[in-house]
PDB file of N, CA and C in Angstrom:
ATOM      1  N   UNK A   1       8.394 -15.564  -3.366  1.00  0.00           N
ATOM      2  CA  UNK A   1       7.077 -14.958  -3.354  1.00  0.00           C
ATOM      3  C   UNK A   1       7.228 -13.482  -3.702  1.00  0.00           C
ATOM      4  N   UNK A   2       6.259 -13.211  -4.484  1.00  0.00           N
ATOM      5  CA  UNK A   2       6.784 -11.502  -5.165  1.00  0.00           C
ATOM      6  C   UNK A   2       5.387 -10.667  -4.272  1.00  0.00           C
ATOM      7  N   UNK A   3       5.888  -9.079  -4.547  1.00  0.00           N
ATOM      8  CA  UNK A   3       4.712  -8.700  -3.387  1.00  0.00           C
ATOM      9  C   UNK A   3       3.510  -8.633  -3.795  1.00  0.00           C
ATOM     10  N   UNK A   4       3.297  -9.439  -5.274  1.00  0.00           N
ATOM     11  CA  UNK A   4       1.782  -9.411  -5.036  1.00  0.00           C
ATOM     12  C   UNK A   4       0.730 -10.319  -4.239  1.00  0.00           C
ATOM     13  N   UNK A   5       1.360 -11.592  -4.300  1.00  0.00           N
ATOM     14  CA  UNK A   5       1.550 -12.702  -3.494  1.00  0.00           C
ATOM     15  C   UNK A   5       1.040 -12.426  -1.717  1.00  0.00           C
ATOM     16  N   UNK A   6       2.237 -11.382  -1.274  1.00  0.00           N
ATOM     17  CA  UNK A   6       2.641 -10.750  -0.347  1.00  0.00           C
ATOM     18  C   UNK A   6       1.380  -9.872   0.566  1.00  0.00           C
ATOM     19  N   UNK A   7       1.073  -9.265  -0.538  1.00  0.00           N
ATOM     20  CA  UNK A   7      -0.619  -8.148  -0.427  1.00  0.00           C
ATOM     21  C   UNK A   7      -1.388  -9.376  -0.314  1.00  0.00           C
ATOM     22  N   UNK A   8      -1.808 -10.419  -1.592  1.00  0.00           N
ATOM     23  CA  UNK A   8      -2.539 -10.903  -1.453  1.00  0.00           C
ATOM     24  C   UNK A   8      -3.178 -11.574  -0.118  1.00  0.00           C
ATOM     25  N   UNK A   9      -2.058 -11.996   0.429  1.00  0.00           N
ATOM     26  CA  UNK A   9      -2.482 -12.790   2.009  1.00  0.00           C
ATOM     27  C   UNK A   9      -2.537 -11.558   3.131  1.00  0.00           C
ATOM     28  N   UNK A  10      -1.832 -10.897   2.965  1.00  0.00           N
ATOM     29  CA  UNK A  10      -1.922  -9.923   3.781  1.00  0.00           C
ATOM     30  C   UNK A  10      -3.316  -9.554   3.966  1.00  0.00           C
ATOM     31  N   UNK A  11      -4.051  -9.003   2.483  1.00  0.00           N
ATOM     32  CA  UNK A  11      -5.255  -8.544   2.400  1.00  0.00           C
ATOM     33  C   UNK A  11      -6.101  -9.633   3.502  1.00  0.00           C
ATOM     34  N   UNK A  12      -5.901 -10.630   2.581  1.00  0.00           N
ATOM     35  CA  UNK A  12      -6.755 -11.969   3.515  1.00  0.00           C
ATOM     36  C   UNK A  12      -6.795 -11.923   4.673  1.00  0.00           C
ATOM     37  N   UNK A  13      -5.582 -12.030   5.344  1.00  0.00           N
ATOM     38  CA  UNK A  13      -5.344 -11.959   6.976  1.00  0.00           C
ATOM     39  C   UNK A  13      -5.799 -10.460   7.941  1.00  0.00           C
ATOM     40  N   UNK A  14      -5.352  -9.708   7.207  1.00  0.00           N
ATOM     41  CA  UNK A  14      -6.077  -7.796   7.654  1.00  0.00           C
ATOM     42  C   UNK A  14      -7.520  -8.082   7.404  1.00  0.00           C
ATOM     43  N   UNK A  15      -8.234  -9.017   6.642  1.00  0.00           N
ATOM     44  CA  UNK A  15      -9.889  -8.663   6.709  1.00  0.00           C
ATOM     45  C   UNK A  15     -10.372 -10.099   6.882  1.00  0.00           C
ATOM     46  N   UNK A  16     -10.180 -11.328   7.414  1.00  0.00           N
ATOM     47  CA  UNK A  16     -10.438 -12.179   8.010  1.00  0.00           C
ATOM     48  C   UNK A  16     -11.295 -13.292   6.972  1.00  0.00           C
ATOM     49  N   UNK A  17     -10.665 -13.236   5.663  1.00  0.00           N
ATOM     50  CA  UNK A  17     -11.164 -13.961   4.924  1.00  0.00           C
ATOM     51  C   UNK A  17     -10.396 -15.005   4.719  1.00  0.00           C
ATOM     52  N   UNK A  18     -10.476 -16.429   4.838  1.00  0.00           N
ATOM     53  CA  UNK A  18     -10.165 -17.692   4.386  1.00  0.00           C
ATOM     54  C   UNK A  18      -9.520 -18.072   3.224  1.00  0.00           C
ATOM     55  N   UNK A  19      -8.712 -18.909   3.279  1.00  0.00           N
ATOM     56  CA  UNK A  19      -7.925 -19.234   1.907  1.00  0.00           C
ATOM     57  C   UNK A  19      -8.940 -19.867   1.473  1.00  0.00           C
ATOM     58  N   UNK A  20      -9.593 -21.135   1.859  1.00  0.00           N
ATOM     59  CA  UNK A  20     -10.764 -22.408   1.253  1.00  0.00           C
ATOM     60  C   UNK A  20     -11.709 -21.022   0.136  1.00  0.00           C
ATOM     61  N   UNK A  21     -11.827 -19.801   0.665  1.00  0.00           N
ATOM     62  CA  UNK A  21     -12.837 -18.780   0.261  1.00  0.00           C
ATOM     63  C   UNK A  21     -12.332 -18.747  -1.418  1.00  0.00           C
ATOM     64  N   UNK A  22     -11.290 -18.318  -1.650  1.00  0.00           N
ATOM     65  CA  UNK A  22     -10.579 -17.477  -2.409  1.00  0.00           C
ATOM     66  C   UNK A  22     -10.182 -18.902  -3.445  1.00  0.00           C
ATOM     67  N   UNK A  23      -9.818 -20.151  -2.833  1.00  0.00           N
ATOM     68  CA  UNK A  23      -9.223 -20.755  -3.757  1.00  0.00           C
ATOM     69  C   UNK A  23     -10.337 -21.572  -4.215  1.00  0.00           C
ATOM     70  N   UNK A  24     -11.978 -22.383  -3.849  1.00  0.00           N
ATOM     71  CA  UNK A  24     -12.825 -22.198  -4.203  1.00  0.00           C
ATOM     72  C   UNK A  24     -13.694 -20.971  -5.186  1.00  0.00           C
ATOM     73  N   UNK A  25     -13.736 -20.264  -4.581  1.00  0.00           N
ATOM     74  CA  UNK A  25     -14.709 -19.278  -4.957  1.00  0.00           C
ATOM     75  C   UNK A  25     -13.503 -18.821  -6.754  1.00  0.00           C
ATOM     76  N   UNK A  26     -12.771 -19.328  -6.885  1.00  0.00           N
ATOM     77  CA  UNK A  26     -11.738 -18.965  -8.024  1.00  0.00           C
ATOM     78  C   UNK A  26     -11.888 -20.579  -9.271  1.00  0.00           C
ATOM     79  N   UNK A  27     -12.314 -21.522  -8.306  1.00  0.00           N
ATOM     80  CA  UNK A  27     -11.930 -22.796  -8.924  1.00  0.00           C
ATOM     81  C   UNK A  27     -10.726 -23.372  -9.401  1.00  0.00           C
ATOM     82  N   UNK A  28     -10.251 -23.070  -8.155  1.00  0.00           N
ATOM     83  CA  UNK A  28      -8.812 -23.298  -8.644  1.00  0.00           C
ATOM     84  C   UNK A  28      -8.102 -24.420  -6.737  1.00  0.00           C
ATOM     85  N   UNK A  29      -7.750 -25.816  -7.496  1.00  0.00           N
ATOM     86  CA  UNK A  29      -7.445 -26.962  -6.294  1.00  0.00           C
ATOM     87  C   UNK A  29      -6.720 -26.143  -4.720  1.00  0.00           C
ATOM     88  N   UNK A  30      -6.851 -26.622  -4.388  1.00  0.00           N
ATOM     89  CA  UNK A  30      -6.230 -25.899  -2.725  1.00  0.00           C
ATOM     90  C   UNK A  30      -4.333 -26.111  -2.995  1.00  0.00           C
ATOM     91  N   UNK A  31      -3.694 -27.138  -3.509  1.00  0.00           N
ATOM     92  CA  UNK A  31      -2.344 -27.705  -3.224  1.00  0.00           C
ATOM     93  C   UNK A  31      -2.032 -26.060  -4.512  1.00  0.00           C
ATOM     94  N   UNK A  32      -2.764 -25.694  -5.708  1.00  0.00           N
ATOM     95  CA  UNK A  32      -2.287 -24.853  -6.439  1.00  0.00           C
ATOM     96  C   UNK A  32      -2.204 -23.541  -5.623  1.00  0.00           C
ATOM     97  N   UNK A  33      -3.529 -23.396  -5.551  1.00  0.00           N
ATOM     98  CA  UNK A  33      -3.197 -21.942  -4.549  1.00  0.00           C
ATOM     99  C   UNK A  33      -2.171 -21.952  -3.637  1.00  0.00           C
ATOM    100  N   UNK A  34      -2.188 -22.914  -2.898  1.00  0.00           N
ATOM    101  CA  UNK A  34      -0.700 -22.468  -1.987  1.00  0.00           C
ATOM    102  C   UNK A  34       0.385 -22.718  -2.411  1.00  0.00           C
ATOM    103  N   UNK A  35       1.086 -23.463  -3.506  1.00  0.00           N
ATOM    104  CA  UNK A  35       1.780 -23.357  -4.529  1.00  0.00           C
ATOM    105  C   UNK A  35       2.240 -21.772  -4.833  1.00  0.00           C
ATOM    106  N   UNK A  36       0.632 -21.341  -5.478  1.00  0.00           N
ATOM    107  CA  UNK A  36       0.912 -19.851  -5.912  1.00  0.00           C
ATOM    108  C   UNK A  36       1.419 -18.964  -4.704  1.00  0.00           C
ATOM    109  N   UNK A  37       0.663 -18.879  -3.759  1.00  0.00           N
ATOM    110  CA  UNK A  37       0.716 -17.729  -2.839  1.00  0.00           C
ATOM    111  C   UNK A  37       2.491 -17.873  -2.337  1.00  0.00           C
ATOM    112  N   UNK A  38       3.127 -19.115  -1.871  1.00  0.00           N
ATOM    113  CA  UNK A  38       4.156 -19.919  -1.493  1.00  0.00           C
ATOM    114  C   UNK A  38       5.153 -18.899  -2.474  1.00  0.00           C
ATOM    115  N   UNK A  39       4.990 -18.620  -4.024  1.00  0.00           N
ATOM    116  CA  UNK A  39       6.121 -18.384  -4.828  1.00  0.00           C
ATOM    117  C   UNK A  39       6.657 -19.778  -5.609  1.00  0.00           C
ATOM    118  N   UNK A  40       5.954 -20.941  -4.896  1.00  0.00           N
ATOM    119  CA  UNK A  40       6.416 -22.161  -5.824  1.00  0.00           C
ATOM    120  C   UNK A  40       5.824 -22.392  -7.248  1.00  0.00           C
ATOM    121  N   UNK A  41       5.297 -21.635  -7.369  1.00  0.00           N
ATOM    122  CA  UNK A  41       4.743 -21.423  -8.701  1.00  0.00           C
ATOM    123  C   UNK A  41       3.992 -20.058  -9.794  1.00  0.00           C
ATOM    124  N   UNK A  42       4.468 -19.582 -10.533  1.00  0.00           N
ATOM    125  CA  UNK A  42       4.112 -18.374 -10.376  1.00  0.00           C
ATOM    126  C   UNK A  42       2.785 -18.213 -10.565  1.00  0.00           C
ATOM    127  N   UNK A  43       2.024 -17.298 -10.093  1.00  0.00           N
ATOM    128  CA  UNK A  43       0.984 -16.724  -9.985  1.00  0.00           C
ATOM    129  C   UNK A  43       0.785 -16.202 -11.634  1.00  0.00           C
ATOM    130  N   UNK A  44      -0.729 -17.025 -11.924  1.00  0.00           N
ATOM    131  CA  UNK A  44      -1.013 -16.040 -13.698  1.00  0.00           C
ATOM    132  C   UNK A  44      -1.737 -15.339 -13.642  1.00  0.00           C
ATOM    133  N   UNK A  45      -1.379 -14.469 -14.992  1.00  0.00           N
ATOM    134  CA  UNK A  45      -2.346 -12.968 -14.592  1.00  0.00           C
ATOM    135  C   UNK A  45      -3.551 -13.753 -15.114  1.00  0.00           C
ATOM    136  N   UNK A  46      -4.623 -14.707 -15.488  1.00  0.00           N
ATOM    137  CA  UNK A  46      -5.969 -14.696 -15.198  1.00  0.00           C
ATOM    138  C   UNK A  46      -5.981 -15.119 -13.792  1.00  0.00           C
ATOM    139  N   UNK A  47      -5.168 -15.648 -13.061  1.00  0.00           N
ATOM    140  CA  UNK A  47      -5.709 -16.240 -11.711  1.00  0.00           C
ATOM    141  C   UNK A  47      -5.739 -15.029 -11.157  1.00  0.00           C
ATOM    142  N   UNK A  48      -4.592 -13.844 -11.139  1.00  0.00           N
ATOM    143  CA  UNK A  48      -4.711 -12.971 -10.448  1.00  0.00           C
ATOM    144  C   UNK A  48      -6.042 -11.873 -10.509  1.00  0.00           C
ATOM    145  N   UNK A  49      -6.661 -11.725 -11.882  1.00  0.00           N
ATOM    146  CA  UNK A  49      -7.516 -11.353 -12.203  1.00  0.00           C
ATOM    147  C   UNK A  49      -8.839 -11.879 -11.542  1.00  0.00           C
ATOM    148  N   UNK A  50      -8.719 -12.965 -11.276  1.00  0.00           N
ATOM    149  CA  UNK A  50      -9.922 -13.958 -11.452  1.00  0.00           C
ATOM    150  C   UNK A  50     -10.033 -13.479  -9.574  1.00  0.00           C
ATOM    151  N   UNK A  51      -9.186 -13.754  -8.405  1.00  0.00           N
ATOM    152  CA  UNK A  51      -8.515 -13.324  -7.107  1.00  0.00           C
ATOM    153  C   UNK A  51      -9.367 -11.594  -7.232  1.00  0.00           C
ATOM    154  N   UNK A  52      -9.000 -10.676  -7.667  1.00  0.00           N
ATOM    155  CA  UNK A  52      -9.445  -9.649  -7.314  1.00  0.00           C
ATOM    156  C   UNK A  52     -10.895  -9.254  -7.383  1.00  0.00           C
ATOM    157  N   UNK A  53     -11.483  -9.777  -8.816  1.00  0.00           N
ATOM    158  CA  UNK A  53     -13.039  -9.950  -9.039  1.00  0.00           C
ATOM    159  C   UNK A  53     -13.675 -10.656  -8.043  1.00  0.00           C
ATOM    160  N   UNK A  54     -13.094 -11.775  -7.614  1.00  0.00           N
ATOM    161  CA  UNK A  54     -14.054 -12.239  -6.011  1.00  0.00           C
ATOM    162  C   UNK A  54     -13.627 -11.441  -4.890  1.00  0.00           C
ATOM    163  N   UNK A  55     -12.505 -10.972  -5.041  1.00  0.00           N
ATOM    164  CA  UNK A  55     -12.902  -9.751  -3.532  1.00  0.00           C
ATOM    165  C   UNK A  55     -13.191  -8.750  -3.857  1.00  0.00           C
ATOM    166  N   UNK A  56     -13.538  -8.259  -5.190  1.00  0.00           N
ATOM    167  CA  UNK A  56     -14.046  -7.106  -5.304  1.00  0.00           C
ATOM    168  C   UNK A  56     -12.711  -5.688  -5.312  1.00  0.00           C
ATOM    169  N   UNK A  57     -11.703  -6.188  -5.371  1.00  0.00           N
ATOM    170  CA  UNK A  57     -10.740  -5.222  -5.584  1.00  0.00           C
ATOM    171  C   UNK A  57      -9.933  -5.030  -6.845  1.00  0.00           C
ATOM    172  N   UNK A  58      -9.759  -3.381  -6.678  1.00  0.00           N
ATOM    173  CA  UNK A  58      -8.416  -3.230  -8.131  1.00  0.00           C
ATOM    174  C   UNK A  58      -7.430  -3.380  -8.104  1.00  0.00           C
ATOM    175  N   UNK A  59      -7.025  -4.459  -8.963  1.00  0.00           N
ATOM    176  CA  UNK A  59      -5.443  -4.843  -9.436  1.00  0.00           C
ATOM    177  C   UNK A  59      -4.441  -4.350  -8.734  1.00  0.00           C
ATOM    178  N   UNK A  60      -4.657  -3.037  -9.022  1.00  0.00           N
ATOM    179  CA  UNK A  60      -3.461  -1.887  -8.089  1.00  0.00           C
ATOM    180  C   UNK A  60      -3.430  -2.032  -6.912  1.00  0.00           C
ATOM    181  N   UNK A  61      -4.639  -2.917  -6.516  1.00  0.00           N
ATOM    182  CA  UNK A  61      -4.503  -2.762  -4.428  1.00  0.00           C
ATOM    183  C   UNK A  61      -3.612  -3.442  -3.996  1.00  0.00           C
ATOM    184  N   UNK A  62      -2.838  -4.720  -5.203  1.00  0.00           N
ATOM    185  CA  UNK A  62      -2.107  -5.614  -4.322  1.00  0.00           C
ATOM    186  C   UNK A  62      -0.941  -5.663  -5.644  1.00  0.00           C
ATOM    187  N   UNK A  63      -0.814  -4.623  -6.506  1.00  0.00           N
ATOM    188  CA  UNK A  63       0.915  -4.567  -7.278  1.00  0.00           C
ATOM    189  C   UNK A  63       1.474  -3.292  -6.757  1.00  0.00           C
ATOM    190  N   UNK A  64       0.803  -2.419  -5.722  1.00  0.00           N
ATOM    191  CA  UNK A  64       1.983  -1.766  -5.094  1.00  0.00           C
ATOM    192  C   UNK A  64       2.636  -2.449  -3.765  1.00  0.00           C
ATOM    193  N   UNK A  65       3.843  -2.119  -4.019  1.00  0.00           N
ATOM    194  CA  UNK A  65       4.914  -2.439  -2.856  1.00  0.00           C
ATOM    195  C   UNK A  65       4.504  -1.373  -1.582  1.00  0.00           C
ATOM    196  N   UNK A  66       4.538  -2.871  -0.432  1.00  0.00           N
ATOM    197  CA  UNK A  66       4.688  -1.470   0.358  1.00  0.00           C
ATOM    198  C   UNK A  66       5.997  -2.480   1.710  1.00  0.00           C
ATOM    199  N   UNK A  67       5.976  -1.122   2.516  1.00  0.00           N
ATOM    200  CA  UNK A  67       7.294  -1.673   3.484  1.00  0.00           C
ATOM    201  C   UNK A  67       6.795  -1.868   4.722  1.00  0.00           C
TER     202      UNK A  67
END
């Protein structure tokens, strides 16, 4: 799992939003998303694109590393 992955759930879990939310609201099957988020599959930049436009965030909020 790379840290965008990493942010991504994080974000989710720090603001109490649902996976069903994100992997719906994207149109994209439930077994893929957790696939993606997992690292078992890589994450594409339209999904990732597609992920930030429904929460309303910039790209950059979840490709910096943090510790």
């Amino acid at each position: 799992m790379s840290a965008v992955e990493k942010n991504i759930l994080k974000y989710l879990q720090d603001n109490g939003i649902k996976h069903v939310f994100v992997y719906k609201g994207i149109g994209m099957p439930k077994s893929t998303f957790y696939s993606r988020m997992s690292g078992g599959t890589e994450l594409l930049h339209s999904e990732f694109v597609k992920i930030c436009t429904l929460l309303g965030k910039d790209p950059n909020t979840f490709t910096e590393v943090t510790t």
